[in-house]
C-alpha atoms as a PDB file:
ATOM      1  CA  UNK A   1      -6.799  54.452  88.147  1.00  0.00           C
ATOM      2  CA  UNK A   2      -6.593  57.066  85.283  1.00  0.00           C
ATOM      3  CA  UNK A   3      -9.391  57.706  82.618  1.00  0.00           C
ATOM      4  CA  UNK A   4      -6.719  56.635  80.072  1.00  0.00           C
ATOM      5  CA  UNK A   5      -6.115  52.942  81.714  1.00  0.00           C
ATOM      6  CA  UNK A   6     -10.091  52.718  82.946  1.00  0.00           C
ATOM      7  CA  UNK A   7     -10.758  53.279  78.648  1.00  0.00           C
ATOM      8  CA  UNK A   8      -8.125  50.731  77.726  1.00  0.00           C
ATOM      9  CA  UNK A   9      -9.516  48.123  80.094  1.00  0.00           C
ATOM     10  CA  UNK A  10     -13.013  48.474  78.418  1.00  0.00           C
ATOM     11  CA  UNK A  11     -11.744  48.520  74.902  1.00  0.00           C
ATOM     12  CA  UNK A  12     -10.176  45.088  75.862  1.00  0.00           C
ATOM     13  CA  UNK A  13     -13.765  43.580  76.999  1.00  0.00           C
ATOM     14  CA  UNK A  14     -15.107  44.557  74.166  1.00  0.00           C
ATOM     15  CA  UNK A  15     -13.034  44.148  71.210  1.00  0.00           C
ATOM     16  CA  UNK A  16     -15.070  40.934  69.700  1.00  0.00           C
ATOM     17  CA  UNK A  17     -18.419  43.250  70.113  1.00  0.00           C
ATOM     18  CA  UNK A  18     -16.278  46.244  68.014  1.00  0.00           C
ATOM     19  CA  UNK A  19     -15.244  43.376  65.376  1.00  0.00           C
ATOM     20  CA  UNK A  20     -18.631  41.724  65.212  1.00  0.00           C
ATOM     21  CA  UNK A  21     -20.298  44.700  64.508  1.00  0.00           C
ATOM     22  CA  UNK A  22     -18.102  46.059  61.940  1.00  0.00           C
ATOM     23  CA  UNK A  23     -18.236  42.772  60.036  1.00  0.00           C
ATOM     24  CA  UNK A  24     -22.018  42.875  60.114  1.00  0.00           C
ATOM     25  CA  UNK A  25     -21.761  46.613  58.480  1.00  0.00           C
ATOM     26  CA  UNK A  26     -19.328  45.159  55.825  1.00  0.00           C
ATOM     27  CA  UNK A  27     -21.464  42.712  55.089  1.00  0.00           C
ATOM     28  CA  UNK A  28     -24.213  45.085  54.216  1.00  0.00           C
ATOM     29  CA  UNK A  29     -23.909  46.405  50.750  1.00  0.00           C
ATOM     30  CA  UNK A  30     -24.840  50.035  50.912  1.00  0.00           C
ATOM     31  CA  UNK A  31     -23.308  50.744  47.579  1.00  0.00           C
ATOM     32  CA  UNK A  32     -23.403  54.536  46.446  1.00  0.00           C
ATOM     33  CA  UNK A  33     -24.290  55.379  43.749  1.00  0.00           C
ATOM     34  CA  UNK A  34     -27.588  54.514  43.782  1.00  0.00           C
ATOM     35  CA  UNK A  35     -27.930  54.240  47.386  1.00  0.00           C
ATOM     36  CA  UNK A  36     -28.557  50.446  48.188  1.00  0.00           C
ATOM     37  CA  UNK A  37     -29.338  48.885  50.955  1.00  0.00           C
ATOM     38  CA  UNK A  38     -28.985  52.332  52.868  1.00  0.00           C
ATOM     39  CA  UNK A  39     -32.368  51.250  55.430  1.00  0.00           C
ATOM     40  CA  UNK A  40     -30.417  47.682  55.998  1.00  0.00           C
ATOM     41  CA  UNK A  41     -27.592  49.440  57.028  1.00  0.00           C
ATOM     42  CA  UNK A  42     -29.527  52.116  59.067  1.00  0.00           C
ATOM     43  CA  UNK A  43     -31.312  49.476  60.786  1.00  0.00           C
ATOM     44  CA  UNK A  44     -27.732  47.674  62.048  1.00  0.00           C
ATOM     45  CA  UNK A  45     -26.717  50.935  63.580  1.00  0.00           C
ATOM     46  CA  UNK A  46     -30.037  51.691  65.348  1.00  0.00           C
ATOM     47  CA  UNK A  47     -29.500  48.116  66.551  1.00  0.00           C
ATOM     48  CA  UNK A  48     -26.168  48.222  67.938  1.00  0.00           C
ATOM     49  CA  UNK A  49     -27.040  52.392  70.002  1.00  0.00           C
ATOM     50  CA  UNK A  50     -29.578  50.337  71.362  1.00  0.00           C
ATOM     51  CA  UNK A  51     -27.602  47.692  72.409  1.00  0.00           C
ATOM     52  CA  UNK A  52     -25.598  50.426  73.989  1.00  0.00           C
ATOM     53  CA  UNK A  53     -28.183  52.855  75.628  1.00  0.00           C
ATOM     54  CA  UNK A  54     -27.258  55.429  73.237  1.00  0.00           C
ATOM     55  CA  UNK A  55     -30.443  57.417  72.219  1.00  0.00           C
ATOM     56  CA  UNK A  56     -30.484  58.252  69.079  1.00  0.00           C
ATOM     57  CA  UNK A  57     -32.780  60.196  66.692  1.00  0.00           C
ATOM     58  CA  UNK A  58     -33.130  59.106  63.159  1.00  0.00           C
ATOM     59  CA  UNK A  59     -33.534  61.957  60.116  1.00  0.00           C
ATOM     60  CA  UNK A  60     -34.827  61.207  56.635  1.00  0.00           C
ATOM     61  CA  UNK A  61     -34.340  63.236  54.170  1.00  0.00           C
ATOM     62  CA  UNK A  62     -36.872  63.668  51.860  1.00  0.00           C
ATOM     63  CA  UNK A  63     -37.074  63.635  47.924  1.00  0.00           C
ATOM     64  CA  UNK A  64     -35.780  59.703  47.741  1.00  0.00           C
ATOM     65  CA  UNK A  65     -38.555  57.251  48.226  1.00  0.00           C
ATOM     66  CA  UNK A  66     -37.561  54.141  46.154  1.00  0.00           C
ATOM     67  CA  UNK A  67     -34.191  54.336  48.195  1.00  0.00           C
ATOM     68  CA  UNK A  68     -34.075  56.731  51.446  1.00  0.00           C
ATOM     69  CA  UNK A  69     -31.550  58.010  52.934  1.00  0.00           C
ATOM     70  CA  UNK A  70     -31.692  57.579  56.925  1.00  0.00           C
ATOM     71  CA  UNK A  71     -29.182  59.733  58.696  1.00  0.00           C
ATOM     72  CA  UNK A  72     -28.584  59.115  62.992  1.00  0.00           C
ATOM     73  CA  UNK A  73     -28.158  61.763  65.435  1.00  0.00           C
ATOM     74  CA  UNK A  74     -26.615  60.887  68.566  1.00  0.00           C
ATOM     75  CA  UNK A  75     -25.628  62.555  72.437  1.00  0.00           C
ATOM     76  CA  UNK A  76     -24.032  61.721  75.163  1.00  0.00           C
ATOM     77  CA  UNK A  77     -23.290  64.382  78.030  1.00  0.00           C
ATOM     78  CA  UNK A  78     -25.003  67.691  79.337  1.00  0.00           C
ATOM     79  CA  UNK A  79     -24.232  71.089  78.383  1.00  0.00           C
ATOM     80  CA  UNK A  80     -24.356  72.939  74.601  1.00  0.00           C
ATOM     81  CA  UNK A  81     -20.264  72.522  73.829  1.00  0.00           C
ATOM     82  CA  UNK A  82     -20.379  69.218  71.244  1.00  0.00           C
ATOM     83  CA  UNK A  83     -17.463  67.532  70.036  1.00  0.00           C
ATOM     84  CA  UNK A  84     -18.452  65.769  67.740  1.00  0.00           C
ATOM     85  CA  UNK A  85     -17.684  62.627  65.748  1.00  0.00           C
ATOM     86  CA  UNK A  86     -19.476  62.376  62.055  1.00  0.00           C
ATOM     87  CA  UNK A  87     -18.913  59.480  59.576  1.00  0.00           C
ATOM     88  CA  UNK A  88     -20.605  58.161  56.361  1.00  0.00           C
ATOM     89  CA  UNK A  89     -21.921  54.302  56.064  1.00  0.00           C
ATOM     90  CA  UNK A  90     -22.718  54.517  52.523  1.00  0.00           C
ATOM     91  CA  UNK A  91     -19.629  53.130  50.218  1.00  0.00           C
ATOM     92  CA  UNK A  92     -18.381  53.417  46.313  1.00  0.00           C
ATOM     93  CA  UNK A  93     -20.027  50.574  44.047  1.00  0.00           C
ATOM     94  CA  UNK A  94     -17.876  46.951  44.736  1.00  0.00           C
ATOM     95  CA  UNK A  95     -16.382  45.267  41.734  1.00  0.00           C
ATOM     96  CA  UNK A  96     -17.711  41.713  42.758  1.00  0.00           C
ATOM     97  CA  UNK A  97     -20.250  40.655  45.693  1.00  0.00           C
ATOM     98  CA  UNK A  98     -17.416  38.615  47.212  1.00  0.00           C
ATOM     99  CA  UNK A  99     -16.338  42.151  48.343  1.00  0.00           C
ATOM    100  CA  UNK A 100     -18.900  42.095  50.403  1.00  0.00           C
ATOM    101  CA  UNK A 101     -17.639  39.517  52.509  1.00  0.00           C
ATOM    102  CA  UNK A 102     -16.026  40.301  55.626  1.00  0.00           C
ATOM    103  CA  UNK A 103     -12.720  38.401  56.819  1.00  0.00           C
ATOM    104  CA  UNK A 104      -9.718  38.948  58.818  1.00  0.00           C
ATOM    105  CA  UNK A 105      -6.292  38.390  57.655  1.00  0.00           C
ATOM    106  CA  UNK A 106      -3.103  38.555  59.765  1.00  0.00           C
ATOM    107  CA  UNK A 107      -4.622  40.820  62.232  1.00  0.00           C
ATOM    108  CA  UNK A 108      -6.183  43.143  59.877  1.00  0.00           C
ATOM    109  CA  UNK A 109     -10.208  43.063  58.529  1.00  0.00           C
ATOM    110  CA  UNK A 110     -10.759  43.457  55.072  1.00  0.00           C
ATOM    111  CA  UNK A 111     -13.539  43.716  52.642  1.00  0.00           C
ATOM    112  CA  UNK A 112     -15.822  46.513  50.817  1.00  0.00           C
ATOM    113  CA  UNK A 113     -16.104  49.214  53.401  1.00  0.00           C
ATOM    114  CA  UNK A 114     -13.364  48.150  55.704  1.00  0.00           C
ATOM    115  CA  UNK A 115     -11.374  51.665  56.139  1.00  0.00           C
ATOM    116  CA  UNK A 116     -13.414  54.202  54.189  1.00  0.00           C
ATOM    117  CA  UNK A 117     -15.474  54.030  56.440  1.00  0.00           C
ATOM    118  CA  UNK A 118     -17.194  51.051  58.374  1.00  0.00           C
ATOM    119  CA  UNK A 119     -14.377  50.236  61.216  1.00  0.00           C
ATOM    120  CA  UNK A 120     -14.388  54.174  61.400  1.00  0.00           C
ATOM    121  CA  UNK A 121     -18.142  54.367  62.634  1.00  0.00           C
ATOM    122  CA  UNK A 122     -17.951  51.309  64.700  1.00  0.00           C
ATOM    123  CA  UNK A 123     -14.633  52.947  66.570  1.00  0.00           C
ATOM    124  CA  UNK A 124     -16.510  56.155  66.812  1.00  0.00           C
ATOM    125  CA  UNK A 125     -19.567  54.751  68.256  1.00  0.00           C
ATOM    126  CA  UNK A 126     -18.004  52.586  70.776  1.00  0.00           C
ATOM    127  CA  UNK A 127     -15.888  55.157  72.042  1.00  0.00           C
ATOM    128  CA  UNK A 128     -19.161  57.075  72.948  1.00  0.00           C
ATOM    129  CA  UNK A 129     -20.586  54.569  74.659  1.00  0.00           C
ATOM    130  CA  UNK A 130     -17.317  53.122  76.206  1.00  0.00           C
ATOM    131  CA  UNK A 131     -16.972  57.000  78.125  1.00  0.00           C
ATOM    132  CA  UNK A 132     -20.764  56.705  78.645  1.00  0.00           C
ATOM    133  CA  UNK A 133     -20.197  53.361  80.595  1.00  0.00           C
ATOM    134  CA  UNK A 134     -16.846  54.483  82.315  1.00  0.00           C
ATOM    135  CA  UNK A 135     -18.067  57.581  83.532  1.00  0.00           C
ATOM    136  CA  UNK A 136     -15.468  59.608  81.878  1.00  0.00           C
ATOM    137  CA  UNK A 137     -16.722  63.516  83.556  1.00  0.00           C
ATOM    138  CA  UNK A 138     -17.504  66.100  79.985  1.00  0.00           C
ATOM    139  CA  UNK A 139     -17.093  69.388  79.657  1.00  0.00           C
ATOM    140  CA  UNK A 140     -19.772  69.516  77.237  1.00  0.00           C
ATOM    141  CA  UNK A 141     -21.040  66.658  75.734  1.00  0.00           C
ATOM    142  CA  UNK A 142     -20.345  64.116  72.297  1.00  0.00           C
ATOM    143  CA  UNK A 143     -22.098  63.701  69.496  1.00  0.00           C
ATOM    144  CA  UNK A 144     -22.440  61.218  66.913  1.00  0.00           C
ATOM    145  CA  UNK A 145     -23.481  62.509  63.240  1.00  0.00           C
ATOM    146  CA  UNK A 146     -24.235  59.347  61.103  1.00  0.00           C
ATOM    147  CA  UNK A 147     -24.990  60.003  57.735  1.00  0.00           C
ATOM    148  CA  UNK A 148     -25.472  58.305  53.853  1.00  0.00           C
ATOM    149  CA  UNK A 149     -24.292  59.975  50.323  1.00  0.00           C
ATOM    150  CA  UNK A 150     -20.900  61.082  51.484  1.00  0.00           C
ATOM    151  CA  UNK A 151     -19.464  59.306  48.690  1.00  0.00           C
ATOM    152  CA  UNK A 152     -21.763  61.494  46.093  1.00  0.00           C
ATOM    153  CA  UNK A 153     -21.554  64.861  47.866  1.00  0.00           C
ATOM    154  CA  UNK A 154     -23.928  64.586  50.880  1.00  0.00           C
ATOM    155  CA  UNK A 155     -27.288  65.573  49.046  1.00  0.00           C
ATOM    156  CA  UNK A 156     -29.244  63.115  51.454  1.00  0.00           C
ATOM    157  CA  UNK A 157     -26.502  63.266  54.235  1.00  0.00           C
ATOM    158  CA  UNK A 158     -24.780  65.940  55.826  1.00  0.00           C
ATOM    159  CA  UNK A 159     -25.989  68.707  52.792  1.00  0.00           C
ATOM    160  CA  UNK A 160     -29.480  67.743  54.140  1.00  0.00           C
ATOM    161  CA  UNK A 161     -28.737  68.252  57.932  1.00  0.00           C
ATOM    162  CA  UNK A 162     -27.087  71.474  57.061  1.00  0.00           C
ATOM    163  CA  UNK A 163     -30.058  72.837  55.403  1.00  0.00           C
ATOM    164  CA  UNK A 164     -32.098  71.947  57.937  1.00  0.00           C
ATOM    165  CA  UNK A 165     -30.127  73.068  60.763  1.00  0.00           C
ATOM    166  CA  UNK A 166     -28.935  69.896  62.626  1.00  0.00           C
ATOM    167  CA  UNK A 167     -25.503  69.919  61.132  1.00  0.00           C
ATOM    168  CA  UNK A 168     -22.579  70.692  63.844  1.00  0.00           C
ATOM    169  CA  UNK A 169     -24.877  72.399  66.060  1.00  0.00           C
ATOM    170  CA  UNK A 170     -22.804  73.875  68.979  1.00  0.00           C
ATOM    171  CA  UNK A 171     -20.039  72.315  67.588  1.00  0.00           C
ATOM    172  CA  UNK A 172     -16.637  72.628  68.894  1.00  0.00           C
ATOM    173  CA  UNK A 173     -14.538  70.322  67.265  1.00  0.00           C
ATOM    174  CA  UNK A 174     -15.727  67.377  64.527  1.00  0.00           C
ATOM    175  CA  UNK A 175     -13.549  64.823  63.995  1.00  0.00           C
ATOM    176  CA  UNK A 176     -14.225  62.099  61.404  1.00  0.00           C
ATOM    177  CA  UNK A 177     -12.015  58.441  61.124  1.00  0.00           C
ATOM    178  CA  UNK A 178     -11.960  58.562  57.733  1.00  0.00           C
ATOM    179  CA  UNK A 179      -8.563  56.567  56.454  1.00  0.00           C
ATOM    180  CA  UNK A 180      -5.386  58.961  55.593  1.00  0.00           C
ATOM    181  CA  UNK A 181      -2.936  56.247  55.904  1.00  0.00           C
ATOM    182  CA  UNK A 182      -2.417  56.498  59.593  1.00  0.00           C
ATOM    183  CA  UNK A 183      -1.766  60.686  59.945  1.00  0.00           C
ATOM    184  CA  UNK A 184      -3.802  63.088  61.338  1.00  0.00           C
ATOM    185  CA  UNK A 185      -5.096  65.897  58.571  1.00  0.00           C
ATOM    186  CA  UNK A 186      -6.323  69.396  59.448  1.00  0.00           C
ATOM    187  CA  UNK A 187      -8.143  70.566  56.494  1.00  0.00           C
ATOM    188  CA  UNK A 188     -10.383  69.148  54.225  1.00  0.00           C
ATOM    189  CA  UNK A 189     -10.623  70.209  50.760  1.00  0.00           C
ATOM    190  CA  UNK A 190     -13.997  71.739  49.005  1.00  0.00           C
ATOM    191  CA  UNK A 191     -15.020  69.614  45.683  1.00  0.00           C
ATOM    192  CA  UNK A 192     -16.744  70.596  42.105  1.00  0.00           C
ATOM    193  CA  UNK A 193     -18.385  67.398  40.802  1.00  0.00           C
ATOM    194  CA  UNK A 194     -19.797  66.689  37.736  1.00  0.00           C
ATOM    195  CA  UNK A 195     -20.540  64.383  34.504  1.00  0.00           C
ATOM    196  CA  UNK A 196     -19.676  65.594  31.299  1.00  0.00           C
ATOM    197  CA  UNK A 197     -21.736  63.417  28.313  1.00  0.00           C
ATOM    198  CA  UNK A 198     -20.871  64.133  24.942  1.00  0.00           C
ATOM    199  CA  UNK A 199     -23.045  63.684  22.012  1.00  0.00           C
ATOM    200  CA  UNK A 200     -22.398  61.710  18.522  1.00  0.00           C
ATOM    201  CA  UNK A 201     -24.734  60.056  16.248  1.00  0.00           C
ATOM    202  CA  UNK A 202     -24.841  56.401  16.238  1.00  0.00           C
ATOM    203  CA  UNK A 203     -23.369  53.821  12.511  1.00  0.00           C
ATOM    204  CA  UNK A 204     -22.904  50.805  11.717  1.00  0.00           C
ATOM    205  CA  UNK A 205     -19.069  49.903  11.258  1.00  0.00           C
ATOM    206  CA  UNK A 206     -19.384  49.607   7.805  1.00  0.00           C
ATOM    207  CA  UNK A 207     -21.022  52.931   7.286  1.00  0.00           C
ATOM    208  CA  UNK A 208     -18.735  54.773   9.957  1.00  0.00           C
ATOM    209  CA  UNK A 209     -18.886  57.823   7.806  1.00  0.00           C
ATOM    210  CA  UNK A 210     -22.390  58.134   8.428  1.00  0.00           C
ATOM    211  CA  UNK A 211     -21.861  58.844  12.298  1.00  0.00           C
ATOM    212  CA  UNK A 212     -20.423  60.877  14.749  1.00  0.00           C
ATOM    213  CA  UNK A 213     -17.746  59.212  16.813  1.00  0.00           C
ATOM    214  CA  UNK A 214     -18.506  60.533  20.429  1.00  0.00           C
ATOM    215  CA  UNK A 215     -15.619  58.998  21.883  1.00  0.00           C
ATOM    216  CA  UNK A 216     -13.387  60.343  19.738  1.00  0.00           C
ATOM    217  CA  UNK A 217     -14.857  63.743  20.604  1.00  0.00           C
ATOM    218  CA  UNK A 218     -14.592  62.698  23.714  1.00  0.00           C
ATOM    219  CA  UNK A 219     -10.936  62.438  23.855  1.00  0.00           C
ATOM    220  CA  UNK A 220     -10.636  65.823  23.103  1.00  0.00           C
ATOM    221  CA  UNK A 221     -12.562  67.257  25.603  1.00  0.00           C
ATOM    222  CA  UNK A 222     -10.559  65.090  28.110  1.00  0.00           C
ATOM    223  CA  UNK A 223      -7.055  66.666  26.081  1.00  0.00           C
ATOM    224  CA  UNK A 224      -8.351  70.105  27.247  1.00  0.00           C
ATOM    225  CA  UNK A 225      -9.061  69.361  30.861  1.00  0.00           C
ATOM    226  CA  UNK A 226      -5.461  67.556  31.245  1.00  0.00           C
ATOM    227  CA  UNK A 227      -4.357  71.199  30.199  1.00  0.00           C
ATOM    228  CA  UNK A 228      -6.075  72.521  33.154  1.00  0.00           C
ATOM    229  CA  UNK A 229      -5.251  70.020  35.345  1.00  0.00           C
ATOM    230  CA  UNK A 230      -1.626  70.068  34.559  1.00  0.00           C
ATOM    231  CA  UNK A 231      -2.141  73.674  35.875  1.00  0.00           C
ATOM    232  CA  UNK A 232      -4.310  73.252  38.602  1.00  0.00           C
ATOM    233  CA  UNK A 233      -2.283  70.543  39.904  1.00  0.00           C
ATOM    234  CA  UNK A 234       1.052  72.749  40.589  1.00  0.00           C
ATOM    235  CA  UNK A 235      -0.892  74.728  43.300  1.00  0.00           C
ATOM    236  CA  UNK A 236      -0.236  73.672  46.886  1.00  0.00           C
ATOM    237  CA  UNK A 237      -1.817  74.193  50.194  1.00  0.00           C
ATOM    238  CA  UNK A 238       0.520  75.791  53.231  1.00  0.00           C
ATOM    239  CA  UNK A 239      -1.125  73.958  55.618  1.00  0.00           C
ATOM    240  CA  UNK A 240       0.782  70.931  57.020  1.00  0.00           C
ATOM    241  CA  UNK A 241      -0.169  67.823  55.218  1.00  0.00           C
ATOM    242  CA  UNK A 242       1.330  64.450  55.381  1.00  0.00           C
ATOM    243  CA  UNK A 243       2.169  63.331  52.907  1.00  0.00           C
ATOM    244  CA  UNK A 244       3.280  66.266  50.841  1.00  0.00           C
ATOM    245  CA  UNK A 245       2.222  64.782  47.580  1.00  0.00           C
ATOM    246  CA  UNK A 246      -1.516  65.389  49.027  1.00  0.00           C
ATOM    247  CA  UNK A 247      -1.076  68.988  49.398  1.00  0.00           C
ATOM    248  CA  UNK A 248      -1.951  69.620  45.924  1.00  0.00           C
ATOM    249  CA  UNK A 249      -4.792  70.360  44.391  1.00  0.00           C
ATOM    250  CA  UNK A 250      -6.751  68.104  42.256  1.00  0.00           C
ATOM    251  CA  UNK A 251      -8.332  67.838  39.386  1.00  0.00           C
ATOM    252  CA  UNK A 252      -8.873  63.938  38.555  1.00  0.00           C
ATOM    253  CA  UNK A 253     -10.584  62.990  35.231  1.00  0.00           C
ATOM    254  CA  UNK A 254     -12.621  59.560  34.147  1.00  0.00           C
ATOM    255  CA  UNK A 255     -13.271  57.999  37.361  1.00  0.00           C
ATOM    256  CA  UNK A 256     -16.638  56.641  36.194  1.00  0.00           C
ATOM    257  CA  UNK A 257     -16.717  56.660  32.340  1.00  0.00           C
ATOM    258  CA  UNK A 258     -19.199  55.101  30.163  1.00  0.00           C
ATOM    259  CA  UNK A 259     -20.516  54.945  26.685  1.00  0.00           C
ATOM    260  CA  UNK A 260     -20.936  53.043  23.454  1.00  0.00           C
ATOM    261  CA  UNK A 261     -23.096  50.513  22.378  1.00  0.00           C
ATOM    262  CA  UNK A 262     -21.021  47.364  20.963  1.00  0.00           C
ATOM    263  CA  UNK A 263     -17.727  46.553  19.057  1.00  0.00           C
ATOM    264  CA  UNK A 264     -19.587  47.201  15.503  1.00  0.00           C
ATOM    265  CA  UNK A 265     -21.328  50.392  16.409  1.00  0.00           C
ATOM    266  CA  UNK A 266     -20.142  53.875  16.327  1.00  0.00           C
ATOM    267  CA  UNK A 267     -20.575  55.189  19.753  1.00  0.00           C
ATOM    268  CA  UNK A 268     -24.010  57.648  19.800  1.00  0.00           C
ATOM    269  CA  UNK A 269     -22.683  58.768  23.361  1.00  0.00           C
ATOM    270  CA  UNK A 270     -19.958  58.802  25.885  1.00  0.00           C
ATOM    271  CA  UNK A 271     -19.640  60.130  29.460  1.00  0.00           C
ATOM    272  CA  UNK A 272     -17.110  60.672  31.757  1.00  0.00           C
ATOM    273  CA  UNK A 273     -16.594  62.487  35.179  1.00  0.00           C
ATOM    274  CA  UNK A 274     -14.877  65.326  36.680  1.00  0.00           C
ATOM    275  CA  UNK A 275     -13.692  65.744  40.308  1.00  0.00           C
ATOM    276  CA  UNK A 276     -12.564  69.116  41.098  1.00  0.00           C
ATOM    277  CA  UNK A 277     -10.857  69.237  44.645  1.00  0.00           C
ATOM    278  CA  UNK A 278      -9.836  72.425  45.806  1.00  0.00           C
ATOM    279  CA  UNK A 279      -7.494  73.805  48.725  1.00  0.00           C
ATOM    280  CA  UNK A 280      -8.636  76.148  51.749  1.00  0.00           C
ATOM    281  CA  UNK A 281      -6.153  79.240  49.975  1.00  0.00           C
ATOM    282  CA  UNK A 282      -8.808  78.677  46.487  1.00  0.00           C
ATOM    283  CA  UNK A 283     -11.923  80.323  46.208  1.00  0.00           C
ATOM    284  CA  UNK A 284     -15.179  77.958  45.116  1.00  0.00           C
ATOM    285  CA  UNK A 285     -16.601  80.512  42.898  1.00  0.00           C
ATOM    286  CA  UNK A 286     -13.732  81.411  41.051  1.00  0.00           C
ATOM    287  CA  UNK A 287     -12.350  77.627  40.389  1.00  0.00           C
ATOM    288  CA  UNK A 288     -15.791  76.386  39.597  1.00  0.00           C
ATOM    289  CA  UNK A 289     -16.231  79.846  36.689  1.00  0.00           C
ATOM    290  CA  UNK A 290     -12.617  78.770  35.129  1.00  0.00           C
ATOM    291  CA  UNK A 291     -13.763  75.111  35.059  1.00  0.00           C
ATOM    292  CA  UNK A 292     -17.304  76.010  33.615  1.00  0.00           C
ATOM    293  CA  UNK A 293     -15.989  78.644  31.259  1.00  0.00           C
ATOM    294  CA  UNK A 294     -13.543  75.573  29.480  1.00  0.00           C
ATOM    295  CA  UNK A 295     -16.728  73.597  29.145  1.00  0.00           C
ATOM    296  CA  UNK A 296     -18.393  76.426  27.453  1.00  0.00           C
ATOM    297  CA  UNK A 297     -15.630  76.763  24.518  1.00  0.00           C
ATOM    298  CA  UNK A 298     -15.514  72.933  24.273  1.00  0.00           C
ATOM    299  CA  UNK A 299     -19.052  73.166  23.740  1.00  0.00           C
ATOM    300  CA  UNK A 300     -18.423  75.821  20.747  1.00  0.00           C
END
């Protein structure tokens, strides 16, 4: 019997474990920002490598003590070669807490989490431990890189393991089921992220002229940096990536925006953010100096 058909027969026997496990995870609500629930969610996985016989070892990174950020470190196989599998378990803030509750429908699970990236670890981790029980023979060995904060840039995740030198060590190959609609991508781009808040001075309605408008400032600051994005956003990668429309760089304004006080008040302050995502062919210092150096004559 081949590997291939040994690993299909075990994915069969276990497919309710797989499900019940990533509808536990869903049902966790490790929203990010600020980081909630993170140990909850922590706790599941140690639970389920258990379960498994997957040691494990569990990294904290330090700096966050009203909400921590756990990160899990798993092996299976001899040698130093790793391929490894690394995925997030922390996801963006839900609009209601109904999202938060797992169900299937027509074959497919939904719910908070689902694809980005919940299923994604639960896939990854059983198919560690499914080689583990088969047998499968390594050349090397896998490795499972759990981490939070992806969805904020990694400062108690995979920045953390970097800096301390347990990220990718002896890596060969990393591979990470993050959801990209079913295609296989072979880069992943570098990111600039950042909240710009400008300044007004707060009125009543009535006495408008008395104020600054922020978000009317506001506005114009978000005028300029369509100007740039309208030119940053013409520059493709070469690499191969399906579909084309993703092999442009981005420059995405106001995904978070907030500000203002009520109907009747002239906003004191509004905020918005930037997300800067660059291609392998663009250089970090030189797209995050042209961004900056925009800022700095808004600011003027």
């Amino acid at each position: 019997m081949t590997h291939r058909l040994v690993l299909t027969q075990a994915l069969d026997a276990h497919k309710g474990e797989i499900l019940a496990f990533t509808r536990d995870l869903i049902g966790i609500a490790s929203e990010n920002p600020p980081g909630n629930y993170y140990r909850e969610c922590a706790e599941r996985i140690r639970a389920e490598l258990d379960h498994l016989g997957l040691a494990y070892q569990v990294v904290e990174a330090p700096g966050f003590s009203a909400l921590p950020r756990h990160n899990l470190l798993s092996f299976h196989g001899d040698g130093q070669r790793t391929l490894y599998f690394h995925g997030h378990y922390d996801v963006v803030p839900a609009q209601s807490r109904e999202q938060f509750t797992p169900r299937v429908e027509k074959g497919r699970l939904h719910g908070r989490g689902s694809a980005d990236m919940k299923a994604g670890l639960a896939s990854m981790i059983y198919a560690t431990a499914l080689i583990k029980e088969c047998r499968i023979p390594l050349q090397g060995r896998i490795g499972l890189c759990i981490v939070a904060d992806e969805e904020t840039g990694g400062q108690g995740g995979s920045r953390y393991l970097d800096e301390v030198g347990l990220l990718g060590v002896n890596g060969v190959a990393m591979l990470t089921p993050e959801p990209t609609s079913g295609v296989i991508w072979n880069a992943n781009r570098g990111a600039v992220t950042l909240r710009i808040t400008v300044k007004g001075k707060a009125a009543h309605v009535g006495l408008q002229h008395q104020g600054i408008n922020a978000f009317e400032q506001m506005l114009e600051v978000a005028r300029a940096l369509q100007v740039l994005k309208a030119e940053v956003e013409q520059r493709r990668t070469h690499y191969r990536i399906v579909p084309e429309a993703a092999a442009h760089s981005i420059l995405m304004l106001g995904g978070r925006v907030e500000g203002g006080a009520n109907f009747n008040v002239v906003p004191e302050a509004c905020s918005f953010t930037v997300e800067r995502r660059f291609n392998p062919e663009e250089d970090l210092a030189t797209e995050k100096a042209a961004l900056f150096a925009l800022l700095d004559e808004l600011r003027a």
